[in-house]
C-alpha atoms as a PDB file:
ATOM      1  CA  UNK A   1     168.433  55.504  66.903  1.00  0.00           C
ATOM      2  CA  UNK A   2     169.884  55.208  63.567  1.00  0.00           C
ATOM      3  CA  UNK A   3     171.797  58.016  61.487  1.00  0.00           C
ATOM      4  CA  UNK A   4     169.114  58.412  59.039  1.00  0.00           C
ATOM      5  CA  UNK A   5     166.089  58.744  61.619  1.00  0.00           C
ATOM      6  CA  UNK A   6     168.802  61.194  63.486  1.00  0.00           C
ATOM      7  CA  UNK A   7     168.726  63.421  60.292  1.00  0.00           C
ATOM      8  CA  UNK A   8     165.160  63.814  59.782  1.00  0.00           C
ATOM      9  CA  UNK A   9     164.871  64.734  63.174  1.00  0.00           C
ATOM     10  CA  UNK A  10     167.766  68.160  63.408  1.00  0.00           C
ATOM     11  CA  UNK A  11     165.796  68.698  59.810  1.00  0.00           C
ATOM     12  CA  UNK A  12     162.167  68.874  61.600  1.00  0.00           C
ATOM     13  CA  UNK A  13     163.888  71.041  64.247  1.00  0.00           C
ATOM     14  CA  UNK A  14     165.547  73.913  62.266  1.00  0.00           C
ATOM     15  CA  UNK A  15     162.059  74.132  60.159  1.00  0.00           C
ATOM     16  CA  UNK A  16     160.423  74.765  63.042  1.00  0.00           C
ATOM     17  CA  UNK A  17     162.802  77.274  64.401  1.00  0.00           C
ATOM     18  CA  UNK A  18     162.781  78.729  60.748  1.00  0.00           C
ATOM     19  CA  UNK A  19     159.067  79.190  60.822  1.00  0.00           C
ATOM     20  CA  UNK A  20     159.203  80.619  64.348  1.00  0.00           C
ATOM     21  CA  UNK A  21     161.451  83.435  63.475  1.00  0.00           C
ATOM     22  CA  UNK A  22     159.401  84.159  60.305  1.00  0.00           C
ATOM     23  CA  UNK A  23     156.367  84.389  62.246  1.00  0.00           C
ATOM     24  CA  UNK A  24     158.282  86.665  65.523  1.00  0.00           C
ATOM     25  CA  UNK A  25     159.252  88.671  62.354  1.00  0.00           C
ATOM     26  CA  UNK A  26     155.768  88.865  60.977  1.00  0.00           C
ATOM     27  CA  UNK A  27     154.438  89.675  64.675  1.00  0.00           C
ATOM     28  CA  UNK A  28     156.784  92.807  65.041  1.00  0.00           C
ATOM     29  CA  UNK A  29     156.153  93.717  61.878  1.00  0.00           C
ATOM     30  CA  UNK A  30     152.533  93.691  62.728  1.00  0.00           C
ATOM     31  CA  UNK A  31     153.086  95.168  65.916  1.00  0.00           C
ATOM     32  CA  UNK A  32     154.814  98.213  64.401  1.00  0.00           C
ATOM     33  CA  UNK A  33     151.991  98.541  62.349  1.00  0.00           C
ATOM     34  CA  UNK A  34     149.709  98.365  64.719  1.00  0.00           C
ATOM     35  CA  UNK A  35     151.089 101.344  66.809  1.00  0.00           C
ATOM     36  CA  UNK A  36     151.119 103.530  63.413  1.00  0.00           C
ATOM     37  CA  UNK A  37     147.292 103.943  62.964  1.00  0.00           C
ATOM     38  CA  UNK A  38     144.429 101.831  61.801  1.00  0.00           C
ATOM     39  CA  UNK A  39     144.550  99.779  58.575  1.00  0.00           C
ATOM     40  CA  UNK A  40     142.645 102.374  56.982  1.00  0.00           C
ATOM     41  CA  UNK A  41     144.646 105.274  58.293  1.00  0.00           C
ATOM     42  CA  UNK A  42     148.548 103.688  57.316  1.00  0.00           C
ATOM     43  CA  UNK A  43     146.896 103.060  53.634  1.00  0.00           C
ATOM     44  CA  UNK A  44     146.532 106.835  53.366  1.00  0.00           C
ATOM     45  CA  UNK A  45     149.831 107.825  54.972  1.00  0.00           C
ATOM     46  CA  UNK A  46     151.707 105.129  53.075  1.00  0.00           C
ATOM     47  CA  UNK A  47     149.522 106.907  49.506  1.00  0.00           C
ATOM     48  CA  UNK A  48     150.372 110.844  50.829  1.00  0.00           C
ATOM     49  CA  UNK A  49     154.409 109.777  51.859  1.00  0.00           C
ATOM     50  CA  UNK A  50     154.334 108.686  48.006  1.00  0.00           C
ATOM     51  CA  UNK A  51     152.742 111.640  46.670  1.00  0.00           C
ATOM     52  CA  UNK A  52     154.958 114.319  48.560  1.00  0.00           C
ATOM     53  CA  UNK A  53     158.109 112.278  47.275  1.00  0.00           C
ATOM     54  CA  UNK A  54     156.394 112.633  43.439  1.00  0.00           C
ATOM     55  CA  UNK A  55     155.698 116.390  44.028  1.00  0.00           C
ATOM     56  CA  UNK A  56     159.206 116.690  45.804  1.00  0.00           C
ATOM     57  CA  UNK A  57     161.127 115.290  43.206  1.00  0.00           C
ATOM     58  CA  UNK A  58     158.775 117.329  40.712  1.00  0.00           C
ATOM     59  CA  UNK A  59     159.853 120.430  42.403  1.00  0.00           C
ATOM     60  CA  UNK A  60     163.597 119.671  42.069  1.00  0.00           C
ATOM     61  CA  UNK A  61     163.082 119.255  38.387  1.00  0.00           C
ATOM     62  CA  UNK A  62     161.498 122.554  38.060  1.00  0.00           C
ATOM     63  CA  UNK A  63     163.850 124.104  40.051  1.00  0.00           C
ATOM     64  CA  UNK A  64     166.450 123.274  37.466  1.00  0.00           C
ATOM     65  CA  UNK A  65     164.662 125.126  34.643  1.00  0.00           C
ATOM     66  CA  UNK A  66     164.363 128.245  36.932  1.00  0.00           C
ATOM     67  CA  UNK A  67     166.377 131.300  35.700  1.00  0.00           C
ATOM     68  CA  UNK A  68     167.148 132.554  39.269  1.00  0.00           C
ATOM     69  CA  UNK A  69     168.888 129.380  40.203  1.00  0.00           C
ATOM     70  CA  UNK A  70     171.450 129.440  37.587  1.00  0.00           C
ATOM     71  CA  UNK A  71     174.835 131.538  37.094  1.00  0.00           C
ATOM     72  CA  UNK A  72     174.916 133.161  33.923  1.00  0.00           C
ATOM     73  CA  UNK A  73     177.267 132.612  31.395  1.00  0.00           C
ATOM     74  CA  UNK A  74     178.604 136.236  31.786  1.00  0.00           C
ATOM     75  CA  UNK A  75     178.945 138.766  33.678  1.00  0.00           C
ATOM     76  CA  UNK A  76     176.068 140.955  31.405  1.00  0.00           C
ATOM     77  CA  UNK A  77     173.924 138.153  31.568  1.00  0.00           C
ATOM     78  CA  UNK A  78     173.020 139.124  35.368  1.00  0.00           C
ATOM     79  CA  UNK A  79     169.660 141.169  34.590  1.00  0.00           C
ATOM     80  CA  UNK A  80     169.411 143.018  37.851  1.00  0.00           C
ATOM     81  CA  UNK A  81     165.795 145.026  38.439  1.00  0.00           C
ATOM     82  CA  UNK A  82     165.954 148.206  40.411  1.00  0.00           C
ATOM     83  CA  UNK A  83     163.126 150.821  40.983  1.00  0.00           C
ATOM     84  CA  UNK A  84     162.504 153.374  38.506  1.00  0.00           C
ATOM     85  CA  UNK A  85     163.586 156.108  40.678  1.00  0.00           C
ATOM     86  CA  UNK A  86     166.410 154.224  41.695  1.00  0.00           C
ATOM     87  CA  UNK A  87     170.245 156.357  40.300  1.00  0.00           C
ATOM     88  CA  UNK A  88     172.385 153.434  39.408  1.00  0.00           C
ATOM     89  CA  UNK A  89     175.948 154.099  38.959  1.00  0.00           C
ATOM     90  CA  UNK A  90     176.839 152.322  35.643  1.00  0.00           C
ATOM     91  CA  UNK A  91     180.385 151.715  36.428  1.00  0.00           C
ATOM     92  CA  UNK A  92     180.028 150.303  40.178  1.00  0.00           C
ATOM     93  CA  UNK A  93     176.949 147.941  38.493  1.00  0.00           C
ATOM     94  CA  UNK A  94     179.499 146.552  35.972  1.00  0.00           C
ATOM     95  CA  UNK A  95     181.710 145.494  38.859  1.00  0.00           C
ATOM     96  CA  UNK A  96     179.369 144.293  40.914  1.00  0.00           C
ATOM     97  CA  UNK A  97     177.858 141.885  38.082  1.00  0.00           C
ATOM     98  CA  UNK A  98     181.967 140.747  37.389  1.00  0.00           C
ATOM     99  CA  UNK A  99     181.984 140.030  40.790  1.00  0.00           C
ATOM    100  CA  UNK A 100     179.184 138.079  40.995  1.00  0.00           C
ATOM    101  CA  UNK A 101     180.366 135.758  38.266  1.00  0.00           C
ATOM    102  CA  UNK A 102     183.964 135.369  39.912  1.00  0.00           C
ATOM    103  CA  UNK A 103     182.485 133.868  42.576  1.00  0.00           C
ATOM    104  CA  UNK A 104     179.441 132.045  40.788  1.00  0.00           C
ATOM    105  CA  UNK A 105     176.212 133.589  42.326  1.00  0.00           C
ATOM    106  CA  UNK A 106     173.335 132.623  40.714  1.00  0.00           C
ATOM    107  CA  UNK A 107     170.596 135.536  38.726  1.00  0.00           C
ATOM    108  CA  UNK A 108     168.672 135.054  42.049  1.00  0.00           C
ATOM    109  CA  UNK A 109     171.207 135.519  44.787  1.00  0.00           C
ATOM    110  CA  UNK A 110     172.863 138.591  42.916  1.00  0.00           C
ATOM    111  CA  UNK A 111     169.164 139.838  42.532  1.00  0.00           C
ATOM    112  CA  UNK A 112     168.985 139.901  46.317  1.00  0.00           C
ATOM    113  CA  UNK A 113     172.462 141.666  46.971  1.00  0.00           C
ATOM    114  CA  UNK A 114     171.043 144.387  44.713  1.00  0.00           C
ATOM    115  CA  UNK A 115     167.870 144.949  46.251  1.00  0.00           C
ATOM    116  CA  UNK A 116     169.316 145.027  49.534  1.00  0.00           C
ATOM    117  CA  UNK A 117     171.844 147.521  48.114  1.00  0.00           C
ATOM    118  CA  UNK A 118     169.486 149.598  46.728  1.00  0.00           C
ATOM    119  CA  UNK A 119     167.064 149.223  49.838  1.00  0.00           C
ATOM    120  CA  UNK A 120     170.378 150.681  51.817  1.00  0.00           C
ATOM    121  CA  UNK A 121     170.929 153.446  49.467  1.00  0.00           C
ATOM    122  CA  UNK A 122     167.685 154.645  49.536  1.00  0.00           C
ATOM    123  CA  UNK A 123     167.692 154.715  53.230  1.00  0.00           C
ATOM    124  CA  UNK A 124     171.193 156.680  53.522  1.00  0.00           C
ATOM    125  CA  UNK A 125     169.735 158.963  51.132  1.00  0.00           C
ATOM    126  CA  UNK A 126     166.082 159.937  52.695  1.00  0.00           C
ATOM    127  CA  UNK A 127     168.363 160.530  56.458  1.00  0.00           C
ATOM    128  CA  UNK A 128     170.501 163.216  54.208  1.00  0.00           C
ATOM    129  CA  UNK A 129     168.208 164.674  52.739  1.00  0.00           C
ATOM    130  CA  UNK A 130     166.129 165.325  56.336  1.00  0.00           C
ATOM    131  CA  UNK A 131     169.450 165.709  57.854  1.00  0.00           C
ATOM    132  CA  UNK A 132     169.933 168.703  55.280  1.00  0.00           C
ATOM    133  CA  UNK A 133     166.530 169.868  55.979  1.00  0.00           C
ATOM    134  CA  UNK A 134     167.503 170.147  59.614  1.00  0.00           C
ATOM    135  CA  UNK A 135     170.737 172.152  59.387  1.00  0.00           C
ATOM    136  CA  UNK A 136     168.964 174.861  56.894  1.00  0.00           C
ATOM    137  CA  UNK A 137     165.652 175.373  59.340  1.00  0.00           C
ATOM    138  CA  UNK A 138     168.104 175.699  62.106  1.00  0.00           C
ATOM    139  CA  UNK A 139     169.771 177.936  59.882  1.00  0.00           C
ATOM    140  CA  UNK A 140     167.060 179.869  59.383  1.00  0.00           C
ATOM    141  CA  UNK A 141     165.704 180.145  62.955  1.00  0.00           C
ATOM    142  CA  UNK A 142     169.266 182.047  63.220  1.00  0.00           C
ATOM    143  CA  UNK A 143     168.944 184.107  60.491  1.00  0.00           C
ATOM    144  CA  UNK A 144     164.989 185.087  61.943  1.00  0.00           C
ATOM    145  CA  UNK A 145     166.434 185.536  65.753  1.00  0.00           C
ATOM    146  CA  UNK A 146     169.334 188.385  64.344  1.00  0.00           C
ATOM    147  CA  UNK A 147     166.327 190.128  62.138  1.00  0.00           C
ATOM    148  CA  UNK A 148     163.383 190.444  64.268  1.00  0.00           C
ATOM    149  CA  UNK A 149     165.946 191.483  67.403  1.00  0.00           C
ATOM    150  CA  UNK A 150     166.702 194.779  65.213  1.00  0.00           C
ATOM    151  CA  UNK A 151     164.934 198.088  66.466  1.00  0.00           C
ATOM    152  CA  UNK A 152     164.127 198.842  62.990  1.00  0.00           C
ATOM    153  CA  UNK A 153     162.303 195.144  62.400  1.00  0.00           C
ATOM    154  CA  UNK A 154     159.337 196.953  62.092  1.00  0.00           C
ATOM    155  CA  UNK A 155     159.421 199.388  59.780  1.00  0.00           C
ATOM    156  CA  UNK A 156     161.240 197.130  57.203  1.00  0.00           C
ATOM    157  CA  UNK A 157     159.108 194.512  57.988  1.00  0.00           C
ATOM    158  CA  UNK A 158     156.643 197.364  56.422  1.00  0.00           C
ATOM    159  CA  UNK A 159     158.240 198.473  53.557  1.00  0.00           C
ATOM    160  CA  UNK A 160     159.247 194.734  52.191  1.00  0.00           C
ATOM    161  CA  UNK A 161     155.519 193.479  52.258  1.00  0.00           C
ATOM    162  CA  UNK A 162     154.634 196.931  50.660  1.00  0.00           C
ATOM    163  CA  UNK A 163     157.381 196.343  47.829  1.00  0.00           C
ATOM    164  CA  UNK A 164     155.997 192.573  47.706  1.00  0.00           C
ATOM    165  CA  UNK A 165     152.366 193.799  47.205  1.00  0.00           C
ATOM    166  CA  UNK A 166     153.004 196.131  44.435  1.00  0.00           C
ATOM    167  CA  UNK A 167     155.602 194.201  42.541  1.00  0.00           C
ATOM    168  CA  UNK A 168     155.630 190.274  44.294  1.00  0.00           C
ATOM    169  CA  UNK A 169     153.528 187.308  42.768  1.00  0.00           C
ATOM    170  CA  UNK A 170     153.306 184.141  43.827  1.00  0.00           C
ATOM    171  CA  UNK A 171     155.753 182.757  41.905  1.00  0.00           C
ATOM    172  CA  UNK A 172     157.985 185.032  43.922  1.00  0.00           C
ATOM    173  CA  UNK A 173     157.180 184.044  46.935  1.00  0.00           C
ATOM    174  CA  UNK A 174     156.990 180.422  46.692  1.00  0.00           C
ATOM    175  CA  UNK A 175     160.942 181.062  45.269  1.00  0.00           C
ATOM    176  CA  UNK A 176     161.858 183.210  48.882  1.00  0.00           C
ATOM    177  CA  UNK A 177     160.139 180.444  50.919  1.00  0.00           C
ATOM    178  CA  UNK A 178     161.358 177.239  49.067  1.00  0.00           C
ATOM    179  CA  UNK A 179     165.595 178.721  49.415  1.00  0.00           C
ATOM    180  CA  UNK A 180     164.646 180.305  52.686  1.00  0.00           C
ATOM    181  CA  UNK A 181     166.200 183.436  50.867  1.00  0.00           C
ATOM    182  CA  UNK A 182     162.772 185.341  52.498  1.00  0.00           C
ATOM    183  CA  UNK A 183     164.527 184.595  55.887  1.00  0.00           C
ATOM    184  CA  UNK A 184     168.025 185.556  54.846  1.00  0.00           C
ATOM    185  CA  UNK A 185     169.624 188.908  56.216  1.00  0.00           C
ATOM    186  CA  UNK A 186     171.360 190.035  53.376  1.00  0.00           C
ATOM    187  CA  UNK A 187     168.144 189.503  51.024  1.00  0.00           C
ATOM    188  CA  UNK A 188     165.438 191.501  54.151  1.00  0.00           C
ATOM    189  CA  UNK A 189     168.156 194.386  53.677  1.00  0.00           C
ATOM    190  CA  UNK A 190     168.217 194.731  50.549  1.00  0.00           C
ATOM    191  CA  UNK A 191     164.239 194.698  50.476  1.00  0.00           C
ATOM    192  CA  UNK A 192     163.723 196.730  53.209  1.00  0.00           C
ATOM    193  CA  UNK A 193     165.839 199.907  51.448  1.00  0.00           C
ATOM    194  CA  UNK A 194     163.789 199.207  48.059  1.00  0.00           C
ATOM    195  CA  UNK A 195     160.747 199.356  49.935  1.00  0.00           C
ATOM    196  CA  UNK A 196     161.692 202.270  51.563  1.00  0.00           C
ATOM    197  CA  UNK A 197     162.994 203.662  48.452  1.00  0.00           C
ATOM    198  CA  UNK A 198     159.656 203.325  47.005  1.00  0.00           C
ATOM    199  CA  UNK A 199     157.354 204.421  49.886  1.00  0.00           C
ATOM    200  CA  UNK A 200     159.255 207.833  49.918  1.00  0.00           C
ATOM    201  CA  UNK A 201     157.394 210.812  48.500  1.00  0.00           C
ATOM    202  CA  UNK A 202     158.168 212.668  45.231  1.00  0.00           C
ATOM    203  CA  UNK A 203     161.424 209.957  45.349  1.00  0.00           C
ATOM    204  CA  UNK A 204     163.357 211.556  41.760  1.00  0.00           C
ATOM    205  CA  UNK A 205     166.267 211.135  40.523  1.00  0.00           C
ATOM    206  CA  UNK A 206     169.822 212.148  41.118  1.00  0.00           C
ATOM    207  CA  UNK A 207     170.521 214.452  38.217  1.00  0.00           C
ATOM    208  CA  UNK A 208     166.719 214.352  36.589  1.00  0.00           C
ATOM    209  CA  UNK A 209     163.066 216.059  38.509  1.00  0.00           C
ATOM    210  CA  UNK A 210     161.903 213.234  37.236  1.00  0.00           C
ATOM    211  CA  UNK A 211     160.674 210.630  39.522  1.00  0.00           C
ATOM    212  CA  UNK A 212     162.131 206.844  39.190  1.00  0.00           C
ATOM    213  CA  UNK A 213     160.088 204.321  37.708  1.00  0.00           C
ATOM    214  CA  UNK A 214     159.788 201.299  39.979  1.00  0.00           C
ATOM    215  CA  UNK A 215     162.721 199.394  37.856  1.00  0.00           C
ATOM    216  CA  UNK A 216     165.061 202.402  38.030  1.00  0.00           C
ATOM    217  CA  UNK A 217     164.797 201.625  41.931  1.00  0.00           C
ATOM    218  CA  UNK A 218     165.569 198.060  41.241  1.00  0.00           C
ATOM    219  CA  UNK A 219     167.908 197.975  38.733  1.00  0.00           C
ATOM    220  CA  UNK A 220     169.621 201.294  39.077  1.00  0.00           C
ATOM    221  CA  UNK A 221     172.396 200.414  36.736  1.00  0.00           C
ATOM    222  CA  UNK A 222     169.994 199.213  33.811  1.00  0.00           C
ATOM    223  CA  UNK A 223     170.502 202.212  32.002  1.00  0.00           C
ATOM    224  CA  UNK A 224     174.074 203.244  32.486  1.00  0.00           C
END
């Protein structure tokens, strides 16, 4: 065999090895496709994969224009938003909004801090307030044990409500119930001598017959 007819020969082999591995390629590449859906169904994947990328990379750009995600340029420019009822202590905000700059929080993640702040506070706050409310109605269940255990809790008993008839409103007595001062020993003895003061007959003066008025009883020094 001569050279030349020796050349076209290797030639005819490696294009027919070339077109054999272009055409395994083309098979596995059809294979794969195959074992992803339908013709129909990969046309619609392929068009919804594009779609989320174009909404994805539309949601990145709006995320840069959003005022949450960026760190002010100072320390004031952190607009934090509390509750109307919320107390805010001027002083601890202005550190807390320095702070937040030092270490480059953004309008949204310092917003967070201070919600949860506040959300704390106001939870620290309602269990004083009923732990308060505790301590003064055990307070007062003392205070109601000593009177009523007196053998003379009856008759005062008497003469306060009399006294609180004749000169009480209800302004009064919304006052004794909201202070718990209607429950309070020193305040039922001072009520029950008035009361008894008043309910006495002919009750006059020291150095007068005349009988005291009902603010002479009272207020005894008002006119010294």
């Amino acid at each position: 065999m001569s050279e030349d007819s020796q050349n076209t020969a290797d030639t005819s082999v490696d294009s027919t090895e070339s077109q054999a591995g272009e055409q395994q390629q083309a098979n596995v590449q059809t294979d794969g496709d195959v074992q992803n859906g339908s013709l129909m169904s990969r046309n619609a994947k392929d068009g919804q994969a594009e779609g989320q990328e174009a909404g994805k990379q539309e949601q990145d750009g709006n995320k840069n224009d959003d005022p949450s995600a960026k760190v002010p340029d100072s320390p004031e420019g952190y607009e934090l938003k509390f509750a109307a009822q919320t107390k805010v202590d001027d002083d601890l905000l202005g550190d807390f909004r320095k702070t937040a700059k030092d270490i480059g929080l953004t309008q949204g993640q310092a917003q967070k801090l201070g919600s949860m702040y506040e959300a704390r506070m106001a939870e620290v706050g309602k269990r004083m307030v009923e732990a308060q409310t505790q301590a003064m109605l055990e307070a007062r269940k003392g205070w109601e044990a000593e009177i009523t255990k007196r053998p003379a809790f009856q008759a005062e008993q008497g003469h306060i409500q009399a006294a609180l008839r004749k000169f009480g409103d209800q302004d009064l007595y919304d006052l004794l119930d909201q202070t718990n001062l209607g429950s309070h020993p020193k305040m039922w003895d001072f009520m029950a001598k008035v009361g008894k003061a008043l309910a006495e007959p002919g009750f006059r003066g020291e150095n007068s017959g005349q009988a005291k008025s009902a603010a002479e009883v009272l207020y005894p020094d008002m006119n010294q």
